[in-house]
C-alpha atoms as a PDB file:
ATOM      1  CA  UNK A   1      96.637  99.720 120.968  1.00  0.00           C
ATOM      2  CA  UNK A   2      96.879  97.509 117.718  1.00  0.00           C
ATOM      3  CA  UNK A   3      93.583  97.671 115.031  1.00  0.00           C
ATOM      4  CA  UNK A   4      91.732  94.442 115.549  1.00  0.00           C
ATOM      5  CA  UNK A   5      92.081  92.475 112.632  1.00  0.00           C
ATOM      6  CA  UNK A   6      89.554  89.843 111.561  1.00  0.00           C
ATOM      7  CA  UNK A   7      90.938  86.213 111.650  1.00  0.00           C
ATOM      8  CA  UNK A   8      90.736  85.210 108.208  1.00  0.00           C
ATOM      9  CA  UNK A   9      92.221  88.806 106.937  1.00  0.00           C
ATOM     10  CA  UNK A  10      95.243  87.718 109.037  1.00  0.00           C
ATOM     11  CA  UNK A  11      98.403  86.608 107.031  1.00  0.00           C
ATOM     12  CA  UNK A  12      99.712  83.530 107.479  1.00  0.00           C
ATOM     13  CA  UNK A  13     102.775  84.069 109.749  1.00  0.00           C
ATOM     14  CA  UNK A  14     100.308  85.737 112.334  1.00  0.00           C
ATOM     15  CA  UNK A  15      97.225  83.259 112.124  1.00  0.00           C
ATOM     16  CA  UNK A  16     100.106  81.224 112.974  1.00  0.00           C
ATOM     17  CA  UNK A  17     101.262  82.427 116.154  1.00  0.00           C
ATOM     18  CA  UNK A  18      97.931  83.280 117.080  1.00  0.00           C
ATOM     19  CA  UNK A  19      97.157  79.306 116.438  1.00  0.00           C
ATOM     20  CA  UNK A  20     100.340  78.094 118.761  1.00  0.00           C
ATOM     21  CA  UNK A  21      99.345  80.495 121.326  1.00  0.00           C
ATOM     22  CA  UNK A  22      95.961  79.294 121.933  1.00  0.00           C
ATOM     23  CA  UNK A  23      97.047  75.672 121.369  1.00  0.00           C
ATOM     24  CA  UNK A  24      97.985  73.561 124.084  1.00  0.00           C
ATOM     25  CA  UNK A  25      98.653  69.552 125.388  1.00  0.00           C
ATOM     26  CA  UNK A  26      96.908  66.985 126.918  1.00  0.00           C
ATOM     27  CA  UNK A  27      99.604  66.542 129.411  1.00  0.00           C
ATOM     28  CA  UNK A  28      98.851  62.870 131.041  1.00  0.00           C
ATOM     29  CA  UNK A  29      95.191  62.512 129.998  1.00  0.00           C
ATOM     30  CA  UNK A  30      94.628  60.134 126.644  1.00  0.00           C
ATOM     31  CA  UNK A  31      91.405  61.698 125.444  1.00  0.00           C
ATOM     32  CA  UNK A  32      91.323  58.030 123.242  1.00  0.00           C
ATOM     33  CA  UNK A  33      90.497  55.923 126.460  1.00  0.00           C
ATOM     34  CA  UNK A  34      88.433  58.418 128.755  1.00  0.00           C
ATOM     35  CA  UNK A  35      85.191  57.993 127.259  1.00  0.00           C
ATOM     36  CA  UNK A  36      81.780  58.431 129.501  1.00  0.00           C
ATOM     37  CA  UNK A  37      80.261  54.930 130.423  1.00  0.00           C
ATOM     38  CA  UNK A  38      76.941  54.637 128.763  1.00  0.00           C
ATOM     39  CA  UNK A  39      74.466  54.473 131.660  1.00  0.00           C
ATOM     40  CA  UNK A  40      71.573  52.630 129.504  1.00  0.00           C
ATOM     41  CA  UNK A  41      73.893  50.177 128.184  1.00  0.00           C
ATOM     42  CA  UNK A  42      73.558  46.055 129.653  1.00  0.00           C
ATOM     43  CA  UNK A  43      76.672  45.687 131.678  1.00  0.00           C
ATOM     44  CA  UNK A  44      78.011  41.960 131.180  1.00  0.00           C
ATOM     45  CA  UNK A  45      80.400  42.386 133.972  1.00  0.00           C
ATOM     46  CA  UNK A  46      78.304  42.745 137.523  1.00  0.00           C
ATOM     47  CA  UNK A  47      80.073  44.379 140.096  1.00  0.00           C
ATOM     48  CA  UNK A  48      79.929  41.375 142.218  1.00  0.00           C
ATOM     49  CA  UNK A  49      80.539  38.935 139.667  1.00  0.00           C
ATOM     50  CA  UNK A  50      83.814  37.113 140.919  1.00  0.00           C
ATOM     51  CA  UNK A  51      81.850  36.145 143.951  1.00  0.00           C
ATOM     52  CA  UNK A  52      78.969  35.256 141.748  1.00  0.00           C
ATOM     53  CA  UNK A  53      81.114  32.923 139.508  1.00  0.00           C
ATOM     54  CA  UNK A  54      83.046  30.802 142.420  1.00  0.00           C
ATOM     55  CA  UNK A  55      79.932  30.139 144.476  1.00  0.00           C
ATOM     56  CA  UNK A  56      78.909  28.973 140.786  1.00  0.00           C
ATOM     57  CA  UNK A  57      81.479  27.044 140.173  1.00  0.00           C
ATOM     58  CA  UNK A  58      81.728  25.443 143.368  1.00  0.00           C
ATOM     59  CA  UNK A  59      77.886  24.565 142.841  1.00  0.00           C
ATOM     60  CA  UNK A  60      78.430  23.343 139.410  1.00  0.00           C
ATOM     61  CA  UNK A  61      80.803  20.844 140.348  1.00  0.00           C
ATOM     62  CA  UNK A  62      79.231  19.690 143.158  1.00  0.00           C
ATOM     63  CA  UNK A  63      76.055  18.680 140.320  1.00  0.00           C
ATOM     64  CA  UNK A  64      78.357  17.459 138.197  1.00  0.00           C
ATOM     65  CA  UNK A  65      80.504  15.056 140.335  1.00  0.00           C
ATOM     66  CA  UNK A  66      80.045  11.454 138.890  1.00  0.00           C
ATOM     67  CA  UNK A  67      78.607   8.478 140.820  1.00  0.00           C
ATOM     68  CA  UNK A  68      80.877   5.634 142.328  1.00  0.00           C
ATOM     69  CA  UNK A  69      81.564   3.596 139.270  1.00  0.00           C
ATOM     70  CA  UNK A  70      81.915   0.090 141.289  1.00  0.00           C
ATOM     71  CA  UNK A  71      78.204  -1.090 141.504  1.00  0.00           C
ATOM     72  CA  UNK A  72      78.755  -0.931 137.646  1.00  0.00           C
ATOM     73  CA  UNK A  73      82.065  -2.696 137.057  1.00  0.00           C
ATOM     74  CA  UNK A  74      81.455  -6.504 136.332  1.00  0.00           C
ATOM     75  CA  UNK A  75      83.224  -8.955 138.712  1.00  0.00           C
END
């Protein structure tokens, strides 16, 4: 059985391969985008919001269609 050495009494060579051994990869996970969503936070984007925004839009334009110009035109 080997003597248990403390860490920082190691050389360098073995804190070394002790460091490789223990270190590993991410594989297919980017720990840069997977970030918890804030549960407090004001979320701009509604779940529903593309339905939202074309009955909106349809409603919009319906208010903002112009009046038949011809009972102003001068003959």
């Amino acid at each position: 059985m080997e003597k248990f050495v403390p860490y920082e009494k190691m050389s360098k060579k073995a804190r070394r391969v002790l460091d490789l051994q223990k270190r590993s990869t991410w594989g297919s996970i980017d720990p840069a985008t997977r970030q918890a969503e804030n549960k407090k936070a004001y979320k701009r984007h509604p779940k529903h919001r593309a339905a939202w925004s074309a009955a909106d839009r349809e409603e919009r334009h319906e208010r903002t269609e112009k009046p038949d110009q011809s009972c102003f035109s001068r003959a």
